[in-house]
N, C-alpha and C. Protein backbone atom coordinates (compact mmCIF):
# COMPACT_ATOMS: atom_id res chain seq x y z
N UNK A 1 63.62 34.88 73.06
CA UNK A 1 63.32 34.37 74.38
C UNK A 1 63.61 35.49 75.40
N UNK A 2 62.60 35.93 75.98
CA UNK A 2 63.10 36.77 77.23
C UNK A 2 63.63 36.38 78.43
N UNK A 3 64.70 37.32 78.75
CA UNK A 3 65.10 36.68 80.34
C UNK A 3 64.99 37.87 81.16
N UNK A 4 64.52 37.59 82.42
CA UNK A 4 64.69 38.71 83.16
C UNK A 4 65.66 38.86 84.69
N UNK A 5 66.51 39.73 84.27
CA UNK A 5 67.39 39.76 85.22
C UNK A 5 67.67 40.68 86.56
N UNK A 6 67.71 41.46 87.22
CA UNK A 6 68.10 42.25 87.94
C UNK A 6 67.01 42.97 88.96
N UNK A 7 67.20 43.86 89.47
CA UNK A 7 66.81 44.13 90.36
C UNK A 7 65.58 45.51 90.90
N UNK A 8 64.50 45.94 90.71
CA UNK A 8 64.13 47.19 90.87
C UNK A 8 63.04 47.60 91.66
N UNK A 9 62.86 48.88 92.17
CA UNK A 9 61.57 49.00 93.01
C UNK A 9 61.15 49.77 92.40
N UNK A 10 59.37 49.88 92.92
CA UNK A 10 58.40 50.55 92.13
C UNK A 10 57.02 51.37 93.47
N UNK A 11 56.07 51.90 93.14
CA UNK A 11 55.53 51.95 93.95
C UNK A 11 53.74 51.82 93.34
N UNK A 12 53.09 51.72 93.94
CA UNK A 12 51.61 51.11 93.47
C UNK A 12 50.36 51.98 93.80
N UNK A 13 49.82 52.85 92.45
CA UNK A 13 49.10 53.61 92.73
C UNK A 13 47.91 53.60 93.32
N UNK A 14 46.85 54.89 93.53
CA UNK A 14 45.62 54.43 94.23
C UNK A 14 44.89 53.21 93.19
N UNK A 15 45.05 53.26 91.99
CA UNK A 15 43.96 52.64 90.93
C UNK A 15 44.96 50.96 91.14
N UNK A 16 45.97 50.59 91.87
CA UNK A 16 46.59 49.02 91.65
C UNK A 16 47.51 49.06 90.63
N UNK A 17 48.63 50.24 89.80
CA UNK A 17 48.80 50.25 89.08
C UNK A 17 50.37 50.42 89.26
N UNK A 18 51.02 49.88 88.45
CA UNK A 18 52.77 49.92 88.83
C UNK A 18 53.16 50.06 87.73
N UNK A 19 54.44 50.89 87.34
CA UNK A 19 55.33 50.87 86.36
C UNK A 19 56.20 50.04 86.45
N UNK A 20 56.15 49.19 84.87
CA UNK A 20 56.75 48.38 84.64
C UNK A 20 58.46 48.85 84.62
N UNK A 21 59.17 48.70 85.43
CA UNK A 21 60.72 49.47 85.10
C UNK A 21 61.48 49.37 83.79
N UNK A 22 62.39 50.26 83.12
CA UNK A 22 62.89 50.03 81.85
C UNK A 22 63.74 48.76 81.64
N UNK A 23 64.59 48.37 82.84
CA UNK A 23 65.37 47.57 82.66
C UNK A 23 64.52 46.16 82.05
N UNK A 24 63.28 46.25 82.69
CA UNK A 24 62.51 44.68 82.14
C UNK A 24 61.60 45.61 81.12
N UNK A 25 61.23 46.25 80.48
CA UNK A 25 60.56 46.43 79.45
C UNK A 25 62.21 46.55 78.29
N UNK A 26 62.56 46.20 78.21
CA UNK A 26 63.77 46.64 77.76
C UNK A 26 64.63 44.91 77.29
N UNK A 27 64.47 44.24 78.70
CA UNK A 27 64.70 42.65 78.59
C UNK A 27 63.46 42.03 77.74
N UNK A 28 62.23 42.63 77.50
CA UNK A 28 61.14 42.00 76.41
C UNK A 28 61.29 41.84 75.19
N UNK A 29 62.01 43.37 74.84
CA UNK A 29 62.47 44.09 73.39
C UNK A 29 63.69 43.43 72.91
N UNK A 30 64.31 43.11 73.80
CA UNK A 30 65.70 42.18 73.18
C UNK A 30 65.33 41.02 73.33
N UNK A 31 64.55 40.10 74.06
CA UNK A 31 63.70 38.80 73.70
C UNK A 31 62.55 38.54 72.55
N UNK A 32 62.56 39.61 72.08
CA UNK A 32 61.54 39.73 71.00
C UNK A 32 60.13 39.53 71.63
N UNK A 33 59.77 40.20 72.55
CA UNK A 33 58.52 40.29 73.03
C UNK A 33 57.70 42.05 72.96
N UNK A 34 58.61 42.44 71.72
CA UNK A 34 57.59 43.95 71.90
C UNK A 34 56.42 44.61 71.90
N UNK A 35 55.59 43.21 71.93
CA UNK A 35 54.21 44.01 72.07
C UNK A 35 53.75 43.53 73.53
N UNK A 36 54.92 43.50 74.25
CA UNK A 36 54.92 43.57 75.19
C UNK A 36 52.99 42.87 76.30
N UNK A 37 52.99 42.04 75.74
CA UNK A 37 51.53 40.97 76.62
C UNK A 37 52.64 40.34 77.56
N UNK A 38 51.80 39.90 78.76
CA UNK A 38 52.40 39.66 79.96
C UNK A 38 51.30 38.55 80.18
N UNK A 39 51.70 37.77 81.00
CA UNK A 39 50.47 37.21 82.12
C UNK A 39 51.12 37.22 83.63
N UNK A 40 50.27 37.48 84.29
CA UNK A 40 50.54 37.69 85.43
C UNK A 40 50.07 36.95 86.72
N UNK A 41 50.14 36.06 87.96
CA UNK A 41 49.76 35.10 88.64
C UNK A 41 50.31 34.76 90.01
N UNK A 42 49.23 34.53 90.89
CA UNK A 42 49.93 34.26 92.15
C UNK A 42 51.37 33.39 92.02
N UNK A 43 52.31 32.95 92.54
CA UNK A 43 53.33 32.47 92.85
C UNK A 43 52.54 31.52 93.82
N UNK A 44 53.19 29.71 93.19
CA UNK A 44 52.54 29.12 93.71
C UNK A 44 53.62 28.51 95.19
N UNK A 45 54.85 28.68 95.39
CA UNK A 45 55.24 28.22 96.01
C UNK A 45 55.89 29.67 97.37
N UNK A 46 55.59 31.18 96.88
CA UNK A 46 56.10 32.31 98.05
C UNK A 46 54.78 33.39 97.92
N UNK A 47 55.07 33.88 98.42
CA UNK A 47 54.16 35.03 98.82
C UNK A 47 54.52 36.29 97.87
N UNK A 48 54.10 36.01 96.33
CA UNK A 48 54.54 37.16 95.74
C UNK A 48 53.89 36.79 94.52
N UNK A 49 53.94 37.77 93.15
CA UNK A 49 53.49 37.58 91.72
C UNK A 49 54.51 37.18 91.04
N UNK A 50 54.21 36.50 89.74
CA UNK A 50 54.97 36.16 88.85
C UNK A 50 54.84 36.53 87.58
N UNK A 51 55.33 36.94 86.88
CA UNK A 51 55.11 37.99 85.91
C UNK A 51 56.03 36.81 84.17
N UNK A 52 55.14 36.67 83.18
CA UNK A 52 55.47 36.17 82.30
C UNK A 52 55.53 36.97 81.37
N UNK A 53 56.66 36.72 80.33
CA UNK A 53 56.35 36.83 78.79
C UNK A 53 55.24 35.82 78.24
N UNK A 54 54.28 36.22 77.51
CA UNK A 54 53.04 35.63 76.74
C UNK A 54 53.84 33.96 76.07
N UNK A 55 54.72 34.00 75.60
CA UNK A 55 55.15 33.19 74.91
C UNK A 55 55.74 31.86 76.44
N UNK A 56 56.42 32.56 77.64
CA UNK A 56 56.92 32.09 78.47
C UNK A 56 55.70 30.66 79.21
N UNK A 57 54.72 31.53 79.52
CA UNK A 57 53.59 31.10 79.89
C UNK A 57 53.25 30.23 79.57
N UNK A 58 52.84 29.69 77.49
CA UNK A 58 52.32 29.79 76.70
C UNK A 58 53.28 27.96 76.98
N UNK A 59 54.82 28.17 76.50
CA UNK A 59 55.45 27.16 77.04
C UNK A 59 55.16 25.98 77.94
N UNK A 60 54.88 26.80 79.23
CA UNK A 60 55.30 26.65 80.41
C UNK A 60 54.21 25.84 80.75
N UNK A 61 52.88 26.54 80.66
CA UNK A 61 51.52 25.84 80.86
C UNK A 61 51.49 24.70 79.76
N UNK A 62 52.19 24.86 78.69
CA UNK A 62 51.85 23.52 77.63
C UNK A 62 52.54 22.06 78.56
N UNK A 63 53.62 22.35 79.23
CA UNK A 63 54.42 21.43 80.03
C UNK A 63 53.62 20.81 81.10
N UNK A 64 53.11 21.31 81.64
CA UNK A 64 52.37 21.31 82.78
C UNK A 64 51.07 20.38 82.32
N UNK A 65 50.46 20.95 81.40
CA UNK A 65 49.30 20.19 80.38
C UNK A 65 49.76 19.19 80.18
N UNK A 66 50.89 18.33 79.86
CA UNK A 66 50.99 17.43 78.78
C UNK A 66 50.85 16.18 80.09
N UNK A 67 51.90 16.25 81.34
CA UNK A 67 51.09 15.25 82.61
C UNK A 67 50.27 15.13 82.78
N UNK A 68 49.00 15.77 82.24
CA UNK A 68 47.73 15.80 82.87
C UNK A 68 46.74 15.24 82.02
N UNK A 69 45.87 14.90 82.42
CA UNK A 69 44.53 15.05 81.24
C UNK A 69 43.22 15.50 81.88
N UNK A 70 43.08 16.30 81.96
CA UNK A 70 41.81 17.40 82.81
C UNK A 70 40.48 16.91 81.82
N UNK A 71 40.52 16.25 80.76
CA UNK A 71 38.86 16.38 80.05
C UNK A 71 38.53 14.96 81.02
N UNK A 72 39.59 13.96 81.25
CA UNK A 72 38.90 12.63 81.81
C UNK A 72 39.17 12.33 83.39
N UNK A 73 40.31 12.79 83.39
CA UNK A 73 40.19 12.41 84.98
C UNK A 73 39.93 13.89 85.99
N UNK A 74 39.38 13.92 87.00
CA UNK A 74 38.83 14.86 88.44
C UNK A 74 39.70 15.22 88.75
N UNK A 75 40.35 14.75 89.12
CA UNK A 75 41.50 15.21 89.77
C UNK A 75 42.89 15.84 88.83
N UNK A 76 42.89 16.06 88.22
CA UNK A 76 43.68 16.28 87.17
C UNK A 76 42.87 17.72 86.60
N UNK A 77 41.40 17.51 86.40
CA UNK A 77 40.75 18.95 86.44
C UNK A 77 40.73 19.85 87.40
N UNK A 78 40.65 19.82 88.61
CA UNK A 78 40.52 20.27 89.68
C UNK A 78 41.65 21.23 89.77
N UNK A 79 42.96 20.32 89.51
CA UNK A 79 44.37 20.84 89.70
C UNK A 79 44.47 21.88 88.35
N UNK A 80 44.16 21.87 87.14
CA UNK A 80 43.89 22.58 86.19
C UNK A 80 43.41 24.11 86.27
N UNK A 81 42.05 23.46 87.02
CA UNK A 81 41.48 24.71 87.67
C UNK A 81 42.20 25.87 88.15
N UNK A 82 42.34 25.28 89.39
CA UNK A 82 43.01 25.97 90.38
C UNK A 82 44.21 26.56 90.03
N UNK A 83 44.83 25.58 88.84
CA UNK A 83 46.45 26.38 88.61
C UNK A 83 46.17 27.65 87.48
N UNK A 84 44.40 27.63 86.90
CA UNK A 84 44.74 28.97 86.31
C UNK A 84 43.92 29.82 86.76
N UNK A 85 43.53 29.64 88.07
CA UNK A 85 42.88 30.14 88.65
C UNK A 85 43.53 31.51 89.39
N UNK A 86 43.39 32.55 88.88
CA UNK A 86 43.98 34.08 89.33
C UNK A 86 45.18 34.37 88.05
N UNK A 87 45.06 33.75 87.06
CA UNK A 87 45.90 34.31 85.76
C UNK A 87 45.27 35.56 85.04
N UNK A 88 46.27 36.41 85.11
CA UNK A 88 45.77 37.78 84.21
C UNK A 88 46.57 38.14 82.91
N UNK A 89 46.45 38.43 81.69
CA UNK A 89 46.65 39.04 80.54
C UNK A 89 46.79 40.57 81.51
N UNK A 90 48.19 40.89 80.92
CA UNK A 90 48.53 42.59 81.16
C UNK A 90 49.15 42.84 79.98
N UNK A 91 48.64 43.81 79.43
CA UNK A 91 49.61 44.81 78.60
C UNK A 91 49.87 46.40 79.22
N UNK A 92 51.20 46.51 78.92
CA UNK A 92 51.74 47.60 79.79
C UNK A 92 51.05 48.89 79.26
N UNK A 93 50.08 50.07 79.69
CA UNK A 93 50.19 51.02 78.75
C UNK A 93 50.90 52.43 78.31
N UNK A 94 50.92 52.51 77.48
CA UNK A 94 51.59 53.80 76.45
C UNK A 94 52.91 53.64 77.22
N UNK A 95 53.70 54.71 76.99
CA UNK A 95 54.88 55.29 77.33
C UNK A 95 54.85 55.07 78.53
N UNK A 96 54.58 54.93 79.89
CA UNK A 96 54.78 54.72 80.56
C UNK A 96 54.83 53.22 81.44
N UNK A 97 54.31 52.47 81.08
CA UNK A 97 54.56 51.14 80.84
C UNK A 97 53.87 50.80 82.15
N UNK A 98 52.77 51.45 82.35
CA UNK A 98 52.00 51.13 83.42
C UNK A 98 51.65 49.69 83.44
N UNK A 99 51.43 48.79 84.31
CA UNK A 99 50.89 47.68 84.91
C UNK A 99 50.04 47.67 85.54
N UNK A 100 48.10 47.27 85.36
CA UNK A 100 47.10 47.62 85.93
C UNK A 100 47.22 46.20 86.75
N UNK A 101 47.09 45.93 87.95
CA UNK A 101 47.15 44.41 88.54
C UNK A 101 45.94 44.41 89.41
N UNK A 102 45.15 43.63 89.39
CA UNK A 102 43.94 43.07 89.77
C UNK A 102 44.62 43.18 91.27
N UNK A 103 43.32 43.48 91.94
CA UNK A 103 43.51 43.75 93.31
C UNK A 103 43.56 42.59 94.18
N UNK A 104 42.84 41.75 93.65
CA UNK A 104 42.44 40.16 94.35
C UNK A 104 44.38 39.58 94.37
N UNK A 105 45.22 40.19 93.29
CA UNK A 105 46.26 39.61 93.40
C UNK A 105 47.08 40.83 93.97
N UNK A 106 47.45 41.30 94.22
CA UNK A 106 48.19 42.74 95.10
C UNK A 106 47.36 42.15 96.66
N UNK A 107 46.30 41.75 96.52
CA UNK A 107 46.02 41.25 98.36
C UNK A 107 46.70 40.11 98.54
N UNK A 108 46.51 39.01 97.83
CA UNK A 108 47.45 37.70 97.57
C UNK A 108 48.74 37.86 98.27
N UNK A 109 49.26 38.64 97.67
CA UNK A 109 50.96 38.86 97.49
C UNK A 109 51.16 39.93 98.53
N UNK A 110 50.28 40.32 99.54
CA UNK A 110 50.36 41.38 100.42
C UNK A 110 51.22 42.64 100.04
N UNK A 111 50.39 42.90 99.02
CA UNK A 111 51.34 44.64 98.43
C UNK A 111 50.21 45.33 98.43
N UNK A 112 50.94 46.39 99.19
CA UNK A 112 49.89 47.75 99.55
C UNK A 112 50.84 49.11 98.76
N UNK A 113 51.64 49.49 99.10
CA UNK A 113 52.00 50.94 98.52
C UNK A 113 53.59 50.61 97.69
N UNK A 114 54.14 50.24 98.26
CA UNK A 114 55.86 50.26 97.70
C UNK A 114 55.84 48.23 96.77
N UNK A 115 56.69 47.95 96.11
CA UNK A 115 56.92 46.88 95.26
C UNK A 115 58.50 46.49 95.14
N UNK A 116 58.83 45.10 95.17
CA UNK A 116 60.37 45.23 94.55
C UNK A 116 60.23 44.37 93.66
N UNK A 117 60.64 44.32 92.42
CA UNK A 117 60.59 43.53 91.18
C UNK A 117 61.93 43.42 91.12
N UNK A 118 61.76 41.34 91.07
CA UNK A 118 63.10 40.95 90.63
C UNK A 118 63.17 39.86 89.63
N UNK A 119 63.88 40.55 88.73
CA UNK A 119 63.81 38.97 87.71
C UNK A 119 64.64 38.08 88.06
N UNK A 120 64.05 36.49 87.82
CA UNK A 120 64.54 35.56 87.78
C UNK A 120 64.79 34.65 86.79
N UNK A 121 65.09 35.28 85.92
CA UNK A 121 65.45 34.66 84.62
C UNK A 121 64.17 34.51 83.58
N UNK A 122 63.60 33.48 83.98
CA UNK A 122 61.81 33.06 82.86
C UNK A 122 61.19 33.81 83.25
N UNK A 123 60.80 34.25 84.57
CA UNK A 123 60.02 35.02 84.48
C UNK A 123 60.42 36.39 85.81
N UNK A 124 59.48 37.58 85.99
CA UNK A 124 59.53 38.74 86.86
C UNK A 124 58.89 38.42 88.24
N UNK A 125 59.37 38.89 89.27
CA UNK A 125 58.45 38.16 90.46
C UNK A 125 58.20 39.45 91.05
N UNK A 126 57.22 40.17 91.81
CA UNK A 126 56.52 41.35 92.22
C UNK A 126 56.82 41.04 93.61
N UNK A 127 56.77 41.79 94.54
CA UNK A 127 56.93 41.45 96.14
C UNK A 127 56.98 42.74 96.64
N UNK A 128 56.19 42.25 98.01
CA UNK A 128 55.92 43.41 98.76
C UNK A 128 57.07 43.31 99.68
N UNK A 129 57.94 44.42 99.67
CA UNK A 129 59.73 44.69 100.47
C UNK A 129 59.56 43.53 101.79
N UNK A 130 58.60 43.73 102.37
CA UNK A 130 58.92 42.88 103.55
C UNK A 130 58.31 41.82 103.66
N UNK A 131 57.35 41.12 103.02
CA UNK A 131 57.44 39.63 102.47
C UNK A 131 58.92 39.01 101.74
N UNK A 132 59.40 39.64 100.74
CA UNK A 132 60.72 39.23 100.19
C UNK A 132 61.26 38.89 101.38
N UNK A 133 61.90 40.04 102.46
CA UNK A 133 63.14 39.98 103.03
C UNK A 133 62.32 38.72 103.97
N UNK A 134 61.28 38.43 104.32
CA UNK A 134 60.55 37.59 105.23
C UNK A 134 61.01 35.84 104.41
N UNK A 135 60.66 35.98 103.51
CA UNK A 135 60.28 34.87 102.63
C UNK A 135 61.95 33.92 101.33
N UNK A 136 62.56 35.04 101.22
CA UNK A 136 64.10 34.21 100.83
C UNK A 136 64.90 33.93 101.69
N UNK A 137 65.73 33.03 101.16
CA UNK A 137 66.40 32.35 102.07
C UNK A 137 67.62 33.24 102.59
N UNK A 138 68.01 32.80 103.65
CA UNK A 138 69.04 33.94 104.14
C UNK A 138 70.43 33.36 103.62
N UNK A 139 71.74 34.12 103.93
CA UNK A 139 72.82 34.17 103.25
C UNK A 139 73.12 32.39 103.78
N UNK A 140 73.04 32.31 104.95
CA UNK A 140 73.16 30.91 105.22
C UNK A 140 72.52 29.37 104.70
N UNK A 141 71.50 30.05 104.62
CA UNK A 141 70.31 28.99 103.87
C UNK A 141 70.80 28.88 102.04
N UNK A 142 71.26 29.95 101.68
CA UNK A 142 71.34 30.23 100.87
C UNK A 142 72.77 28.54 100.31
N UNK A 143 73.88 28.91 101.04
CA UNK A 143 75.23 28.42 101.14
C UNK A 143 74.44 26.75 101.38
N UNK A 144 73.98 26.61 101.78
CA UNK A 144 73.58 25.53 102.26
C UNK A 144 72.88 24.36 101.25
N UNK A 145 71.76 25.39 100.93
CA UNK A 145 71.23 24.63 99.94
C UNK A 145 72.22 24.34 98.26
N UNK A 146 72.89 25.59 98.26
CA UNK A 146 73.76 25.31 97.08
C UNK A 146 74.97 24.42 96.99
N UNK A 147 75.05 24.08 98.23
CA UNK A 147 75.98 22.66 98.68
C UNK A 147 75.02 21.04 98.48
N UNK A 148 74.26 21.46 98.94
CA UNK A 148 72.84 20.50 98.73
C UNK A 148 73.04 20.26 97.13
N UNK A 149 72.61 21.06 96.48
CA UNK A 149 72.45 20.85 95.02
C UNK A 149 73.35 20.39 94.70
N UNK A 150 74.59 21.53 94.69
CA UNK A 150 76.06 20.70 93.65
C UNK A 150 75.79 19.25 93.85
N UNK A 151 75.83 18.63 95.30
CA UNK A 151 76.11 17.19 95.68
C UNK A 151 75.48 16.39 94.56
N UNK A 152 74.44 17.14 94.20
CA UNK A 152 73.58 15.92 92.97
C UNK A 152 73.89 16.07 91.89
N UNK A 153 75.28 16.27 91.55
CA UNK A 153 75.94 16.17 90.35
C UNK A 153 76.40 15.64 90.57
């Protein structure tokens, strides 16, 4: 099972292309993901990418499937649609562990030249430096909501 943890920046070539950092090609190999397939996808709830292990995905979308039934009901397809609507297959290449990312999603996620990749455990999230600092919660929000939560234990 891969987890991805910590923290790194990257920068994004003329061709849309980012190195994957060692610390998360590295979190694949000890999850047993070394042939390293990815899928990759808008973030449906911030302004950034989300970056899967193949297997993570694979999970994740089966969960998601099993509420639904998209062959009979419209609305249930629609939502289907749309949720795999901008999913990409990446494999990193050679030694350098390049990441080719579709441009339609680098506009999405408003990333133009610089990147900060942070894992969040299931999966990698891509962000352009000043959407992040725009878009998480601040140290206060932060305290707040984690008071929020405990309570519902």
């Amino acid at each position: 099972m891969v987890r991805f943890f910590g923290k790194a920046t990257g920068k994004v070539d003329d061709k849309g292309r980012v190195v994957l950092p060692a610390i998360f090609r590295d979190a694949m190999v000890r999850g047993g993901s070394e042939e390293m397939t990815l899928i990759i996808k808008k973030n449906v709830q911030q302004r950034c990418l989300d970056v899967f292990a193949y297997e993570e995905w694979v999970n994740r979308s089966d969960k998601v499937l099993e509420g639904i039934d998209p062959e009979l009901n419209t609305e249930d397809a629609d939502f289907w649609t749309k949720y795999n609507d901008g999913v990409f297959t990446l494999v990193p290449d050679g030694k350098l562990g390049r990441l080719n990312i579709p441009s339609e999603l680098l506009e999405s996620a408003g990333i133009t030249k610089e990147v900060v990749f942070g894992g969040v455990g299931y999966k990698l999230q891509i962000w352009d430096p000043e959407a992040m600092k725009e878009e998480l919660l601040s140290d206060k929000q932060f305290k707040e909501t984690a008071s929020r939560l405990s309570a519902k234990k």
